[in-house]
C-alpha atoms as a PDB file:
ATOM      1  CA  UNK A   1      97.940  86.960 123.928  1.00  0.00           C
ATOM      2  CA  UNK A   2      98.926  87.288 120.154  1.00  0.00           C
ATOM      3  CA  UNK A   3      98.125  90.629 118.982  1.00  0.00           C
ATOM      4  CA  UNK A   4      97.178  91.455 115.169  1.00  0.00           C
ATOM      5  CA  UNK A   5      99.191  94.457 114.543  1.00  0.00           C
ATOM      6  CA  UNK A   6      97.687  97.006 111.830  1.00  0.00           C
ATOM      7  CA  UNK A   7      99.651 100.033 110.508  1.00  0.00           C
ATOM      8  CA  UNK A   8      98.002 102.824 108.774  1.00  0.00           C
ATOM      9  CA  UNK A   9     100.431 104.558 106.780  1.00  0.00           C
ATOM     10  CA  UNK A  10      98.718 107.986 105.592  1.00  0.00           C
ATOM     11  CA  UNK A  11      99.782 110.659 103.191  1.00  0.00           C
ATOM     12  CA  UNK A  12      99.873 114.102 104.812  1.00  0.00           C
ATOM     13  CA  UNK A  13     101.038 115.709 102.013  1.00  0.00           C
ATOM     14  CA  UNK A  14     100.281 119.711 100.544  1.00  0.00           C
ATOM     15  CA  UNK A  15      97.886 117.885  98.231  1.00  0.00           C
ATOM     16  CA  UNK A  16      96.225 116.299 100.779  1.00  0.00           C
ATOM     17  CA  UNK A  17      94.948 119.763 102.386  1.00  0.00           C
ATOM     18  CA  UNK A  18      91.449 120.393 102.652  1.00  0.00           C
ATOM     19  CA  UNK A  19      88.510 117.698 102.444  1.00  0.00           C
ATOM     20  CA  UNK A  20      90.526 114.595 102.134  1.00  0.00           C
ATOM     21  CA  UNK A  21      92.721 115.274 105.365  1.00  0.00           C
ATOM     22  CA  UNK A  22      89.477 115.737 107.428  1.00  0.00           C
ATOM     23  CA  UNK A  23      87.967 112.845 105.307  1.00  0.00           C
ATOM     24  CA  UNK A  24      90.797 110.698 106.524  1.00  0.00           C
ATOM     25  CA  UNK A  25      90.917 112.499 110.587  1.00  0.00           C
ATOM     26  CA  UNK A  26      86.913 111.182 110.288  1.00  0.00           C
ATOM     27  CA  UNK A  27      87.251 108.034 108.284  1.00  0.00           C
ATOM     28  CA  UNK A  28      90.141 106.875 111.401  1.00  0.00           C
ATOM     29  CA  UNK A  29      87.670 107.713 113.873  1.00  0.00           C
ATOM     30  CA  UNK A  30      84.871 105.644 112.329  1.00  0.00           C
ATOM     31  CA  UNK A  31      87.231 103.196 111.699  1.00  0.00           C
ATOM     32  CA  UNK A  32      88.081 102.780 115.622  1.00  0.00           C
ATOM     33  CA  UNK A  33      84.569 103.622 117.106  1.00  0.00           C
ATOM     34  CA  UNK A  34      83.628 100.454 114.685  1.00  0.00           C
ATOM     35  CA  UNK A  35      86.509  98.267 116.165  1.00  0.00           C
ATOM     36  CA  UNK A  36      85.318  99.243 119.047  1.00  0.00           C
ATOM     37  CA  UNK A  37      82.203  97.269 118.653  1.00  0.00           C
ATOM     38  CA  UNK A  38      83.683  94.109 117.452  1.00  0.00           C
ATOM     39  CA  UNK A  39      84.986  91.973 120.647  1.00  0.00           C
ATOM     40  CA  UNK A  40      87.457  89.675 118.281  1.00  0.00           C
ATOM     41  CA  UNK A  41      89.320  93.372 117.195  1.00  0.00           C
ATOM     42  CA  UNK A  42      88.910  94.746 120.885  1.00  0.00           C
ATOM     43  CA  UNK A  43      90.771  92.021 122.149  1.00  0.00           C
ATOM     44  CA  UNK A  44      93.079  91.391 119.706  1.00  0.00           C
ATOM     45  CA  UNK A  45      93.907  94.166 117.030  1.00  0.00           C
ATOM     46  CA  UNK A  46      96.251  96.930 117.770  1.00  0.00           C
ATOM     47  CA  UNK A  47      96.454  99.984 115.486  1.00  0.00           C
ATOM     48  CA  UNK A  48      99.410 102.516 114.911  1.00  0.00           C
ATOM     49  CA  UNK A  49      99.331 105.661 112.698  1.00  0.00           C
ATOM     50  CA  UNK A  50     102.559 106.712 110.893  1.00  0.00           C
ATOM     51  CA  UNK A  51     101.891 109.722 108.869  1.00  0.00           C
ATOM     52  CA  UNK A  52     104.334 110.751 105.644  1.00  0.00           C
ATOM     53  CA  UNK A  53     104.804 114.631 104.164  1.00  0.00           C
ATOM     54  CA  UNK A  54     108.090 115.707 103.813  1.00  0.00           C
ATOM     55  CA  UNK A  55     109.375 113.159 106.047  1.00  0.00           C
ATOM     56  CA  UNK A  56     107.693 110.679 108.211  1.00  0.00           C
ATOM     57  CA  UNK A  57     107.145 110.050 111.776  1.00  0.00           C
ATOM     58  CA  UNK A  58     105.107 107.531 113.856  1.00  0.00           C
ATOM     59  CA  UNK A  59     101.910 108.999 115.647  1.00  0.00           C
ATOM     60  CA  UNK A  60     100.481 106.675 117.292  1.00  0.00           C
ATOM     61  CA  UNK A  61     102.852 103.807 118.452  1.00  0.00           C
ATOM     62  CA  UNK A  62     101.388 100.130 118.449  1.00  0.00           C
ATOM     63  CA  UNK A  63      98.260 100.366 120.735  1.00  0.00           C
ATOM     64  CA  UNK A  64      95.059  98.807 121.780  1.00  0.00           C
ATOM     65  CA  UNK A  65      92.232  99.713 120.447  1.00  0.00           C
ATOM     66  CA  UNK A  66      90.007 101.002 124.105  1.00  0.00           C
ATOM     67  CA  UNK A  67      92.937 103.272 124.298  1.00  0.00           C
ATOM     68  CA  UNK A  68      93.645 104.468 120.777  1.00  0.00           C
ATOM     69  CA  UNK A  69      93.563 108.443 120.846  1.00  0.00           C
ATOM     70  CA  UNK A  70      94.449 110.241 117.011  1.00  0.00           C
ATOM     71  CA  UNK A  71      96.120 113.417 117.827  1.00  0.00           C
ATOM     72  CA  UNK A  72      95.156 116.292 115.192  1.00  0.00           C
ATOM     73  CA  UNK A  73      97.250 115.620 112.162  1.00  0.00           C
ATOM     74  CA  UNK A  74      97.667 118.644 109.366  1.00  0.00           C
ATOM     75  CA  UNK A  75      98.329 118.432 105.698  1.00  0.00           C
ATOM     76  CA  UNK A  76     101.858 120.505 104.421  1.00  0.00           C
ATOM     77  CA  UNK A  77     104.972 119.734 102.085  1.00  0.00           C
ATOM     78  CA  UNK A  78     106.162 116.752  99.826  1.00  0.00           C
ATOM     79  CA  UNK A  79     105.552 112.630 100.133  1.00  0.00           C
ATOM     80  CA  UNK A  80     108.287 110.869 101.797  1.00  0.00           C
ATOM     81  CA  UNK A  81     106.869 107.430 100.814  1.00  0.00           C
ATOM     82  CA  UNK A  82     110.448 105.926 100.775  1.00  0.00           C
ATOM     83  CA  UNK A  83     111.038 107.136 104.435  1.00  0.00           C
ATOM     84  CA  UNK A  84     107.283 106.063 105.903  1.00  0.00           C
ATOM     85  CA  UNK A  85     108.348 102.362 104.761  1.00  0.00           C
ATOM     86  CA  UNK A  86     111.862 102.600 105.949  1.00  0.00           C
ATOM     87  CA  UNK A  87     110.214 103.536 109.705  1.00  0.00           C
ATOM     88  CA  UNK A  88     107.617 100.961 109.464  1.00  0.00           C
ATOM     89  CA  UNK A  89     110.261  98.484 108.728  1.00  0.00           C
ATOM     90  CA  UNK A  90     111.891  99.422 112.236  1.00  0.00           C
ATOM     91  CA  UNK A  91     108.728  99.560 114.238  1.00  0.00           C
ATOM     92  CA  UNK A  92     107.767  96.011 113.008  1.00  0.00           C
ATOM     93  CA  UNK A  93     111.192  95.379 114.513  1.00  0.00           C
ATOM     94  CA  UNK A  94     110.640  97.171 117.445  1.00  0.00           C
ATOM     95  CA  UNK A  95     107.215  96.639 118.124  1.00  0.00           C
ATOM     96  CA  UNK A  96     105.681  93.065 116.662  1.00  0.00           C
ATOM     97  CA  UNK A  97     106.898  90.428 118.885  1.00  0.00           C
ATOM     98  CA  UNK A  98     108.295  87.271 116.736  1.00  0.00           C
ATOM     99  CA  UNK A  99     107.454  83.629 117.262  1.00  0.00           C
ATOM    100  CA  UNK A 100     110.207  81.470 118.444  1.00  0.00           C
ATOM    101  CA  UNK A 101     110.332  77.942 119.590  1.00  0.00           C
ATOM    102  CA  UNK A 102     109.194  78.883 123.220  1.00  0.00           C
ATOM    103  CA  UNK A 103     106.940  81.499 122.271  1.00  0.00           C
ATOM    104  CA  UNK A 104     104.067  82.163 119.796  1.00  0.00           C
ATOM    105  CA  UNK A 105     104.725  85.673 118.739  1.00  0.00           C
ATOM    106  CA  UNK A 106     102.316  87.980 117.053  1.00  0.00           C
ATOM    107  CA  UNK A 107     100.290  87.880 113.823  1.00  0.00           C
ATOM    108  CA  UNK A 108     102.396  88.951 110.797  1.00  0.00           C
ATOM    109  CA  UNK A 109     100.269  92.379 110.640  1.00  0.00           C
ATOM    110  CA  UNK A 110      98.061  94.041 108.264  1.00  0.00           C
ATOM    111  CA  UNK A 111      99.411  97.256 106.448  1.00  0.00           C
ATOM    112  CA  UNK A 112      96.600  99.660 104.966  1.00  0.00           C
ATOM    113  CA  UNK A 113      98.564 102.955 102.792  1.00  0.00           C
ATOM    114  CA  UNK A 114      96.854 105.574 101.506  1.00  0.00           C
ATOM    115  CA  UNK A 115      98.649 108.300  99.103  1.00  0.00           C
ATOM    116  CA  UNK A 116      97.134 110.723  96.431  1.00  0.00           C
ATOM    117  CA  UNK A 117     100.476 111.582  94.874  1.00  0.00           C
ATOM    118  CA  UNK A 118     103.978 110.331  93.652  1.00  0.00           C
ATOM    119  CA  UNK A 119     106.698 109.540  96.108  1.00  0.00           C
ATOM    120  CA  UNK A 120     108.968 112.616  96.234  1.00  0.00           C
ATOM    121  CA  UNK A 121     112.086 110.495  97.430  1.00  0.00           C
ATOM    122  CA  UNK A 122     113.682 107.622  97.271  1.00  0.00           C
ATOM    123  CA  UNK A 123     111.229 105.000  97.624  1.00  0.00           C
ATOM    124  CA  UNK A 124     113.012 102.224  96.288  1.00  0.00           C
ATOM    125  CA  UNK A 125     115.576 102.263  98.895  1.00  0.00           C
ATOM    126  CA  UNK A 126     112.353 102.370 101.664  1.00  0.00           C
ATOM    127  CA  UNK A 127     110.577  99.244 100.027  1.00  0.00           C
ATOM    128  CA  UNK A 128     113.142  97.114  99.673  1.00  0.00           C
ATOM    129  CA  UNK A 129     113.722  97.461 103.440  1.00  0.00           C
ATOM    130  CA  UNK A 130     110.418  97.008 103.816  1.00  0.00           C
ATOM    131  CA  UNK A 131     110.181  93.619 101.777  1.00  0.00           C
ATOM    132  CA  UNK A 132     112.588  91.814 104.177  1.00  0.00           C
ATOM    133  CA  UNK A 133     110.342  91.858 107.082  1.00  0.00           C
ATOM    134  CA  UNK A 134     106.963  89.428 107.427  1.00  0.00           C
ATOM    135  CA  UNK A 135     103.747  90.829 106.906  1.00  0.00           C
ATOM    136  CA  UNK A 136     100.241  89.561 106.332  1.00  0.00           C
ATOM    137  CA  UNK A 137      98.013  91.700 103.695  1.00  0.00           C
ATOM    138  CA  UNK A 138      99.178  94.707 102.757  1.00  0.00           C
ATOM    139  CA  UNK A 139      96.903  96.885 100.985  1.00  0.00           C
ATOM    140  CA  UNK A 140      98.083 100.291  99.350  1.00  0.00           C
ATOM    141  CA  UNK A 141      95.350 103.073  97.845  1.00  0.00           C
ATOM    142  CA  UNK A 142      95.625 105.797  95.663  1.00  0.00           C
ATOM    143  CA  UNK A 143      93.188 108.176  96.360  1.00  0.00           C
ATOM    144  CA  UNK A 144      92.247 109.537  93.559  1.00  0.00           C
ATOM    145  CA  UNK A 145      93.805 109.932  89.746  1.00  0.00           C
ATOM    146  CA  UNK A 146      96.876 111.485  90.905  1.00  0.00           C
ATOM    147  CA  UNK A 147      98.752 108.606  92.965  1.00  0.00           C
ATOM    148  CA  UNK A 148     100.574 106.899  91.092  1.00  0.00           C
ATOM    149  CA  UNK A 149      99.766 103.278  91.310  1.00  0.00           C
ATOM    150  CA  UNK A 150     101.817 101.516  89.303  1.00  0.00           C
ATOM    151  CA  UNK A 151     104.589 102.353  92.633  1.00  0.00           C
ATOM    152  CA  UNK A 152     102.044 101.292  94.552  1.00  0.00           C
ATOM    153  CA  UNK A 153     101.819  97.629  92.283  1.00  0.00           C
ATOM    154  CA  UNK A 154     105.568  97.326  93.624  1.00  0.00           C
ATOM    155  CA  UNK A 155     105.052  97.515  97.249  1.00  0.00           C
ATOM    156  CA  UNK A 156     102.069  95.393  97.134  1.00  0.00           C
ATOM    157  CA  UNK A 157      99.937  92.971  94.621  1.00  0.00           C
ATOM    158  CA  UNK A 158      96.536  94.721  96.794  1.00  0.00           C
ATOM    159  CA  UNK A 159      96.378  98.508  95.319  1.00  0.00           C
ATOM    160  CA  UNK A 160      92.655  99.953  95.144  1.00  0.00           C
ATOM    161  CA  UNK A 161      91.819 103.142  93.872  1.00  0.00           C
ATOM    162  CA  UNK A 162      89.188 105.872  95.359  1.00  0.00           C
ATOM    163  CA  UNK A 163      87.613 107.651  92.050  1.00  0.00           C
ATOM    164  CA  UNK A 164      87.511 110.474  94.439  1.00  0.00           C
ATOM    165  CA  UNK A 165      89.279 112.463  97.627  1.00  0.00           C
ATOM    166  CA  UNK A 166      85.846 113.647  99.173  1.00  0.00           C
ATOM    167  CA  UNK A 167      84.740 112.899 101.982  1.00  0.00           C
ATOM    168  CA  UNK A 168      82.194 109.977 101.098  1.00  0.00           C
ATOM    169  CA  UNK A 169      84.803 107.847  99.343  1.00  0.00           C
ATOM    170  CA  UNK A 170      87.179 108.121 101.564  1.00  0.00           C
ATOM    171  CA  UNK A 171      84.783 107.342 104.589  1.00  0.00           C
ATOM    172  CA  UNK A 172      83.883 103.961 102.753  1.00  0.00           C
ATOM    173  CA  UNK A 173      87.236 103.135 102.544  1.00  0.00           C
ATOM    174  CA  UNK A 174      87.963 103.294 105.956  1.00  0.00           C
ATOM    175  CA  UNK A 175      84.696 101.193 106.558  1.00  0.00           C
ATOM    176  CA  UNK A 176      86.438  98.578 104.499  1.00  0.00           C
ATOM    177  CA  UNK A 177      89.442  98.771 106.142  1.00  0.00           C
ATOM    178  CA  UNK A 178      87.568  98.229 109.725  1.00  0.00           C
ATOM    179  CA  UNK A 179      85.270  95.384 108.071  1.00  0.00           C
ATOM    180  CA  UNK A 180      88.727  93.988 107.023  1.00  0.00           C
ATOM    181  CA  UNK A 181      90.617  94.270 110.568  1.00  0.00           C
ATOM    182  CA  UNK A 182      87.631  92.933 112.159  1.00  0.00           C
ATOM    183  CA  UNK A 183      87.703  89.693 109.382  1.00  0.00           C
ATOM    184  CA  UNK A 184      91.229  88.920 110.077  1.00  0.00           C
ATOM    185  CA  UNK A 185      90.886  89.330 113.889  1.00  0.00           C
ATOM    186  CA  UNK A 186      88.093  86.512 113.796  1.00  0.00           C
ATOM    187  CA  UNK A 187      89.864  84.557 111.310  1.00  0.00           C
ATOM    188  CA  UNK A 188      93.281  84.262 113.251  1.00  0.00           C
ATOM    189  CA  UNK A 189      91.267  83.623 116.389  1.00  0.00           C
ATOM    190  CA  UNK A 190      88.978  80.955 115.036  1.00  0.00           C
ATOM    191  CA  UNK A 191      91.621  79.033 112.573  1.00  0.00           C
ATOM    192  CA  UNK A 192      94.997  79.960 114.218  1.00  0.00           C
ATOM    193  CA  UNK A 193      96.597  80.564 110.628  1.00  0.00           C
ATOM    194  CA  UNK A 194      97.909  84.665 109.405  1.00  0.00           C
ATOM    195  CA  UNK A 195      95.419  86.618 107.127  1.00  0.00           C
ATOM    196  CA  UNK A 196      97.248  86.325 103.863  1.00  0.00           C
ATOM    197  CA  UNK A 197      95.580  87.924 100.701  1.00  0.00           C
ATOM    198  CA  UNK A 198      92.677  89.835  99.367  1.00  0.00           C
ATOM    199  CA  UNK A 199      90.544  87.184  98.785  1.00  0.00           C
ATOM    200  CA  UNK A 200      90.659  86.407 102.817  1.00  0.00           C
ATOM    201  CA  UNK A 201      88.723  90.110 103.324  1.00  0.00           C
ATOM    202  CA  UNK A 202      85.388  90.972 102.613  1.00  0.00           C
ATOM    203  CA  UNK A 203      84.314  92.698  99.045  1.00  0.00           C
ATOM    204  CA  UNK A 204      85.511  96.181  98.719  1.00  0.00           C
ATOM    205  CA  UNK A 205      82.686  98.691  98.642  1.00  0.00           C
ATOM    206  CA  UNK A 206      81.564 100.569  95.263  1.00  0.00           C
ATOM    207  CA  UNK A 207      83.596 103.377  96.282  1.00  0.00           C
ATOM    208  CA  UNK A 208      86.946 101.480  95.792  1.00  0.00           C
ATOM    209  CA  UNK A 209      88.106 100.021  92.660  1.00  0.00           C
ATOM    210  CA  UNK A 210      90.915  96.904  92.729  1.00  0.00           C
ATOM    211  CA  UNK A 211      93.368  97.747  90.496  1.00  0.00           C
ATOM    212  CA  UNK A 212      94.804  95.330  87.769  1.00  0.00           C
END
């Protein structure tokens, strides 16, 4: 079976503490309890959570989604943004299984971040790791007017911004990410080709704004 492989990368900074880190604990859980329901995700997305503060560290290893559990994350120090894509680099290594000429390997995955600061290291160094492995979409959000997206414009052409870090917006971004897993699960199923840009997902909610 080829697996679509999505990787939540989530800020877990100081300035995350509060109403958006609950926002985001509740916005994961909707997001899986609405996989859940989909039978082209259940069978063929897996998620992993890798969380970034002061330095960065993998949650939730590649997993299906009927046995997804999101242990109780907390919000505390800096935002290691360099180091979260430096360890995503290696699990896509580690963890995505490439096609060769006797096997079809996974789908390149999907990457959804989600930061409401500035990177407090060396992120350059982290991206341009990042940039030499194969992925399909990958779609970075600032949450709200302190992230700083023009970073974000360097990692990836998709960067949205939430107006907001309550708990409403941050909810109906998650619902767009899910509506967007559950897209590219159907679409690699039914036309056998990697989900490749924004225009391939469906139209982000009011809540989210595509930045230009």
């Amino acid at each position: 079976m080829r697996r679509l492989p999505v990787y939540l990368l989530l800020d877990t900074s100081g300035s995350m503490s509060g109403e958006p880190i609950e926002a985001v604990k509740n916005g994961v859980q909707v997001l899986i309890s609405t996989l859940r329901q989909d039978p082209y995700a259940l069978e063929t997305a897996f998620l992993s959570v890798i969380t970034f503060d002061s330095s960065a560290r993998q949650i939730v290893p590649l997993t299906e989604l009927s046995m997804f559990q999101m242990p109780d994350i907390h919000a505390s120090g800096a935002t290691a943004l360099g180091e979260a894509l430096s360890l995503l680099a290696g699990r896509i290594d580690s963890e995505v299984t490439r096609t060769t000429a006797e096997v079809k390997g996974d789908w390149k995955p999907l990457v959804f971040l989600m930061t409401d600061g500035a990177p407090t290291d060396n992120w350059q160094k982290g991206l341009g790791e990042f940039q030499k492995r194969k992925t399909g979409v990958v779609v970075a959000c600032a949450t709200g007017h302190g992230a700083d997206t023009k970073v974000l414009q360097q990692i990836t052409e998709v960067v949205v911004q939430l107006d907001t870090a309550d708990s409403a917006t941050i909810k109906a971004f998650f619902k767009w990410v899910s509506a967007s897993v559950s897209t590219g699960s159907q679409k690699v199923e039914a036309s056998g080709v990697d989900v490749g840009g924004l225009s391939e997902l469906p139209p982000p909610p009011p809540e989210v704004n595509i930045v230009v």
